[in-house]
C-alpha atoms as a PDB file:
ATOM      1  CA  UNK A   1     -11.503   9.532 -14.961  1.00  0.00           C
ATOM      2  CA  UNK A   2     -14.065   7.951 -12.496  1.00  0.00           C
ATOM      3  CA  UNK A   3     -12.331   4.547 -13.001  1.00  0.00           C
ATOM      4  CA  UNK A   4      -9.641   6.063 -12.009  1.00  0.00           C
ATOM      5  CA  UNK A   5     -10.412   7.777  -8.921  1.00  0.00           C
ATOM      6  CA  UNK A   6     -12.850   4.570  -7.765  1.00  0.00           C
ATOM      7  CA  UNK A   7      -9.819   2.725  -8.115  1.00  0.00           C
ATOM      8  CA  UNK A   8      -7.508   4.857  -6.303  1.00  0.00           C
ATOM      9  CA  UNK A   9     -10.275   5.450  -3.155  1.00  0.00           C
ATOM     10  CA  UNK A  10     -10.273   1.292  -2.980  1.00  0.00           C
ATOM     11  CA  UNK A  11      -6.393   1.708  -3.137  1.00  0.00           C
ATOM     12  CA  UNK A  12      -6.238   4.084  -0.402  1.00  0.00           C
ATOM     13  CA  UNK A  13      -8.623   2.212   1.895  1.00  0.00           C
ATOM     14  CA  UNK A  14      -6.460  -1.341   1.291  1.00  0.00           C
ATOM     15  CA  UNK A  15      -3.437   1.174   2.277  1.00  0.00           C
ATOM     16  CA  UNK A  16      -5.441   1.864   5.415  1.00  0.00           C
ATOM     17  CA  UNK A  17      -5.955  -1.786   6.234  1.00  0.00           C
ATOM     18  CA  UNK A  18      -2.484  -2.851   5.635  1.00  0.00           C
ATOM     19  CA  UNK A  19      -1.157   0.508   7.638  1.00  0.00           C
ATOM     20  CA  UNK A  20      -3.412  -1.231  10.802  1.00  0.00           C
ATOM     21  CA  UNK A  21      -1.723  -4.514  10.406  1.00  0.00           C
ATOM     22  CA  UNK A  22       1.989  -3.637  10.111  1.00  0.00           C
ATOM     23  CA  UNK A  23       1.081  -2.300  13.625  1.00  0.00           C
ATOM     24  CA  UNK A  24       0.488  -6.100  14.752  1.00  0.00           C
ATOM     25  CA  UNK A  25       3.086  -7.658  12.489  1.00  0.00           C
ATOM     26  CA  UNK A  26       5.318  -8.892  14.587  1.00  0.00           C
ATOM     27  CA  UNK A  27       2.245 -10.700  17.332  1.00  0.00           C
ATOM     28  CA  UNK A  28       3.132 -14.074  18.066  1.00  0.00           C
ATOM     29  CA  UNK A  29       0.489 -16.913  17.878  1.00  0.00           C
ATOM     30  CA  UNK A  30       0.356 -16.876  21.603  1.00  0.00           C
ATOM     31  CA  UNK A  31      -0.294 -13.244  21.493  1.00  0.00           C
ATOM     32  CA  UNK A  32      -3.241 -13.548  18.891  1.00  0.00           C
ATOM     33  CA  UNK A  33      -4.642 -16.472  21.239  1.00  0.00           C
ATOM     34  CA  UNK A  34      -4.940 -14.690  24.216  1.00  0.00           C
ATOM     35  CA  UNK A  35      -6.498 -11.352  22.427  1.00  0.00           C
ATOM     36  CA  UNK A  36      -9.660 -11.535  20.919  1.00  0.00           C
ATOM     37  CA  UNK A  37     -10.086  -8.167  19.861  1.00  0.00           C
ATOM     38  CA  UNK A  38      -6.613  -7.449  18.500  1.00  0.00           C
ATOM     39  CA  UNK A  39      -7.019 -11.009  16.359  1.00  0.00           C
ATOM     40  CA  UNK A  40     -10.688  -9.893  15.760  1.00  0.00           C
ATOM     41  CA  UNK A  41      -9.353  -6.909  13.905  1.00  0.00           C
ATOM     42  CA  UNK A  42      -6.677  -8.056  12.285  1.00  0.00           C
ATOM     43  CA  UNK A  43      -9.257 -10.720  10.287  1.00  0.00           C
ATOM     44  CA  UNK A  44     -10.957  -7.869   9.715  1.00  0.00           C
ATOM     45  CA  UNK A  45      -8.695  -5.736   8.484  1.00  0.00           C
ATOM     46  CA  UNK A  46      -6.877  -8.755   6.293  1.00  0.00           C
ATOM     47  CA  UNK A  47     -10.725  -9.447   4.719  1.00  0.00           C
ATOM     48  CA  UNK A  48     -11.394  -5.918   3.515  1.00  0.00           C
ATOM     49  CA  UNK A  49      -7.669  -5.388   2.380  1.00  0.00           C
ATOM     50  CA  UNK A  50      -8.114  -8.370   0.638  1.00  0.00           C
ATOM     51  CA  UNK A  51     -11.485  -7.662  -0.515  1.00  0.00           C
ATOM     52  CA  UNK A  52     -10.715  -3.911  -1.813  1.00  0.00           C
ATOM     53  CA  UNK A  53      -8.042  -6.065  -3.928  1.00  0.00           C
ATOM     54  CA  UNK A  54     -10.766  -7.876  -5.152  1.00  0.00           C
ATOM     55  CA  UNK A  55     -13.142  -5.423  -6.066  1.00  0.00           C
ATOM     56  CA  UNK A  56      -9.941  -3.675  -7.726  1.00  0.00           C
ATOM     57  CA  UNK A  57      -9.608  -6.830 -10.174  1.00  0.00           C
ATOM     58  CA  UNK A  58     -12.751  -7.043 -10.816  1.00  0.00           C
ATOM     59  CA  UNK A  59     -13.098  -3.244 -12.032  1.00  0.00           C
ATOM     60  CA  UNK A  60     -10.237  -3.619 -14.230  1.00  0.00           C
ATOM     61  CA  UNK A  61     -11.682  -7.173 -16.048  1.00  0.00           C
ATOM     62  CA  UNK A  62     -14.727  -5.750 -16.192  1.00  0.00           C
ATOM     63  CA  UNK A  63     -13.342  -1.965 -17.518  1.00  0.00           C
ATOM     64  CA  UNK A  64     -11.066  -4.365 -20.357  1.00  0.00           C
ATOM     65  CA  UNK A  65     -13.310  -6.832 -21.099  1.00  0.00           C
ATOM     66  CA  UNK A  66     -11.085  -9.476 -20.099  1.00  0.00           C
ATOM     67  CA  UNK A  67     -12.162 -13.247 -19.587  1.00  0.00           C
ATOM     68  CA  UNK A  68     -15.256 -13.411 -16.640  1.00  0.00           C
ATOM     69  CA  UNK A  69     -13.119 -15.096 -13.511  1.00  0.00           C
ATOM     70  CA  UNK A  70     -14.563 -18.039 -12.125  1.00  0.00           C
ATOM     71  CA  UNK A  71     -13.347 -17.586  -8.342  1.00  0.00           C
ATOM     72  CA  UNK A  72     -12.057 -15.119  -7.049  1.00  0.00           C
ATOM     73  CA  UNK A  73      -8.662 -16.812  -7.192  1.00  0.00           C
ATOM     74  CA  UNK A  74      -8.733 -16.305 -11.051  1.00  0.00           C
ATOM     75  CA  UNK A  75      -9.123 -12.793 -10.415  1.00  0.00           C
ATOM     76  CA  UNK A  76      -5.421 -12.021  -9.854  1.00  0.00           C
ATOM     77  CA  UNK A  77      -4.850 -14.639 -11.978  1.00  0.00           C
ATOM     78  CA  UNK A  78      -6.514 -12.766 -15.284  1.00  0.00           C
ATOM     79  CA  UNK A  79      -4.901  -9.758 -14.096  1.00  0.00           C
ATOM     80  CA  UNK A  80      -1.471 -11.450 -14.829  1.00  0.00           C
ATOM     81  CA  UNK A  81      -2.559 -13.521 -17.983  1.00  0.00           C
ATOM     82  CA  UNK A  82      -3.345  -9.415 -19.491  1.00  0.00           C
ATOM     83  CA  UNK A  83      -0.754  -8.097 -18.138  1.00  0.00           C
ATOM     84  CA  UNK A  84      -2.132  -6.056 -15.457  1.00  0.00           C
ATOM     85  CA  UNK A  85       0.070  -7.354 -13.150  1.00  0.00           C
ATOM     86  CA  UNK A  86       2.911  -9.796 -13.538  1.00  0.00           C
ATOM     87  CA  UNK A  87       1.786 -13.345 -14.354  1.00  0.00           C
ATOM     88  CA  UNK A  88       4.544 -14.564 -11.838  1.00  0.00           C
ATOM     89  CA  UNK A  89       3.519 -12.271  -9.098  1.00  0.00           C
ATOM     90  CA  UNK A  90      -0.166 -13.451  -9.842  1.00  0.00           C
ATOM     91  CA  UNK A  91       0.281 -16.743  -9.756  1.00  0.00           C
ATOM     92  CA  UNK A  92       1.607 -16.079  -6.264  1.00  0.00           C
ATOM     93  CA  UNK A  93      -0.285 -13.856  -5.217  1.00  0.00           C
ATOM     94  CA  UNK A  94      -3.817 -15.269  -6.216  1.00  0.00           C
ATOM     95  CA  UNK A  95      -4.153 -17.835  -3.293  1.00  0.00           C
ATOM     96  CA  UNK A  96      -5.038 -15.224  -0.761  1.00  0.00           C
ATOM     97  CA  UNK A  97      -8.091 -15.357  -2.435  1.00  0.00           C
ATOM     98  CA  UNK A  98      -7.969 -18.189  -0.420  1.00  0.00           C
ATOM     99  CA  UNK A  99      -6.956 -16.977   3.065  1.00  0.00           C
ATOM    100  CA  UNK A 100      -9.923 -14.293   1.650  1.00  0.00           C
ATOM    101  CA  UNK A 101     -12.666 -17.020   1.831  1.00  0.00           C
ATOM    102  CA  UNK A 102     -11.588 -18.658   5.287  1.00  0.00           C
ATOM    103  CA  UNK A 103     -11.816 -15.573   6.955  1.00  0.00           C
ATOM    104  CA  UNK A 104     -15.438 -14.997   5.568  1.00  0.00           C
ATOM    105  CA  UNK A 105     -16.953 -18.676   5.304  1.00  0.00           C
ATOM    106  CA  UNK A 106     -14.216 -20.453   8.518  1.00  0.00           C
ATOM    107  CA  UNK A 107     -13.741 -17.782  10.500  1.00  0.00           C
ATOM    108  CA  UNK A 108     -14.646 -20.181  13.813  1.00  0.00           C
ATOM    109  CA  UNK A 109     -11.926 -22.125  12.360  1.00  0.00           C
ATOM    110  CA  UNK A 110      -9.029 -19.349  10.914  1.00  0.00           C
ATOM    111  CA  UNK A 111      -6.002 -21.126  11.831  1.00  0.00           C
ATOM    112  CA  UNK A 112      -3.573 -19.042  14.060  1.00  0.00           C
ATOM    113  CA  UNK A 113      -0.402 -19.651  13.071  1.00  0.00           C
ATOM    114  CA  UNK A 114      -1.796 -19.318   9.291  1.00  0.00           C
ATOM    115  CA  UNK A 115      -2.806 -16.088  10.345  1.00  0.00           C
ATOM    116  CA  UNK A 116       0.099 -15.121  12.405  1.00  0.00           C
ATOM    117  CA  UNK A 117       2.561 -16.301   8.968  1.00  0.00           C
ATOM    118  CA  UNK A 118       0.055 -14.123   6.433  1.00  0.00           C
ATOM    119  CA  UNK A 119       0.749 -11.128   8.987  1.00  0.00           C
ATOM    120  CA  UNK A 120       4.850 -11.453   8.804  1.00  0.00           C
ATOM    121  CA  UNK A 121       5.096 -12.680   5.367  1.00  0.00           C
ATOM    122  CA  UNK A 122       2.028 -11.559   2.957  1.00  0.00           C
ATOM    123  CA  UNK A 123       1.545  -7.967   3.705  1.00  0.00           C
ATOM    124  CA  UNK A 124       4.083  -6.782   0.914  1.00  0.00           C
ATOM    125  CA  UNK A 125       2.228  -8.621  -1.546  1.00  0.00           C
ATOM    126  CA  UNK A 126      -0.963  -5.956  -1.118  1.00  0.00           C
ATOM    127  CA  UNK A 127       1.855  -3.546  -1.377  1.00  0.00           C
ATOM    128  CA  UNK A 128       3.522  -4.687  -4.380  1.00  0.00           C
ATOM    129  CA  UNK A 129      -0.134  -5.290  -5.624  1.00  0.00           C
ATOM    130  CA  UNK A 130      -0.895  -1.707  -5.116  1.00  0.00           C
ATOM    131  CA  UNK A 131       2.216  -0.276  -7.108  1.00  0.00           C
ATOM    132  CA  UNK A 132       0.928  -2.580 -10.058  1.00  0.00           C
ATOM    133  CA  UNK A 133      -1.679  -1.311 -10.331  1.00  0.00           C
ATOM    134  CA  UNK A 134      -0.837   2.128 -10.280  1.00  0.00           C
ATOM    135  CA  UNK A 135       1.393   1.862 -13.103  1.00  0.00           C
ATOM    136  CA  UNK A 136      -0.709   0.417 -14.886  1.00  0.00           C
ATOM    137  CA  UNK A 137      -3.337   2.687 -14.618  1.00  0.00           C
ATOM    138  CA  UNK A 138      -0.874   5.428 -15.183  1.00  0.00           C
ATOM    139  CA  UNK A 139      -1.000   4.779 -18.933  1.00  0.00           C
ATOM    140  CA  UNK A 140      -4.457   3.704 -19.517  1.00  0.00           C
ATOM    141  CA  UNK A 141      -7.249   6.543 -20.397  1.00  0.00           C
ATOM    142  CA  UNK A 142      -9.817   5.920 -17.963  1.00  0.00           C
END
């Protein structure tokens, strides 16, 4: 059961991050340019949502023994290839592994309007994400 519940405490805190971000989702570029602190915390929040993802992926390969991922692309992309989550959504999902790494390792160079489209467009896919992984783990004896 601790898999489990580690799982579902890194599930709630992504929830938490994406909760702060639908708050901002509709910010224009302009808006994120003139407002350090709310664009401040929305990389912030986008890393660790993105991160708790991560760590998520990571439990589960390690938990199932599955292939060692070489980036942290091929993370979500193991999780489709076993059929964690589907191989379709992880092939499109796995480049905000990407967006991931610029906010850590570019972040004097995070493009606005790349961040501005990732808050419109990609928050679903943590969703979506999420509900994978909870029905997966709903049949697995942790």
């Amino acid at each position: 059961m601790y898999i489990k519940e580690k799982i579902a405490r890194k599930l709630q805190y992504m929830k938490k991050n994406v909760d702060f971000l639908r708050t901002y989702q509709n910010l224009s570029v302009r808006e994120l340019e003139e407002n350090h602190l709310i664009k401040s915390a929305i990389e912030r929040n986008f890393h660790l949502a993105i991160e708790s993802a991560l760590d998520i992926g990571e439990i589960l390969i390690s938990e199932e023994n599955f292939e060692k991922p070489e980036d942290y692309k091929s993370v979500f992309l193991i999780l489709g290839k076993n059929n964690v989550i589907p191989k379709d959504f992880a092939e499109n999902f796995a480049p905000i592994a990407g967006f991931r790494n610029v906010l850590v390792h570019l972040y004097e160079d995070v493009d606005l309007k790349i961040l501005q489209r990732y808050l419109s467009e990609k928050l679903v896919d943590l969703d979506i994400f999420a509900k994978h992984i909870a029905k997966y783990l709903e049949n697995k004896e942790y």
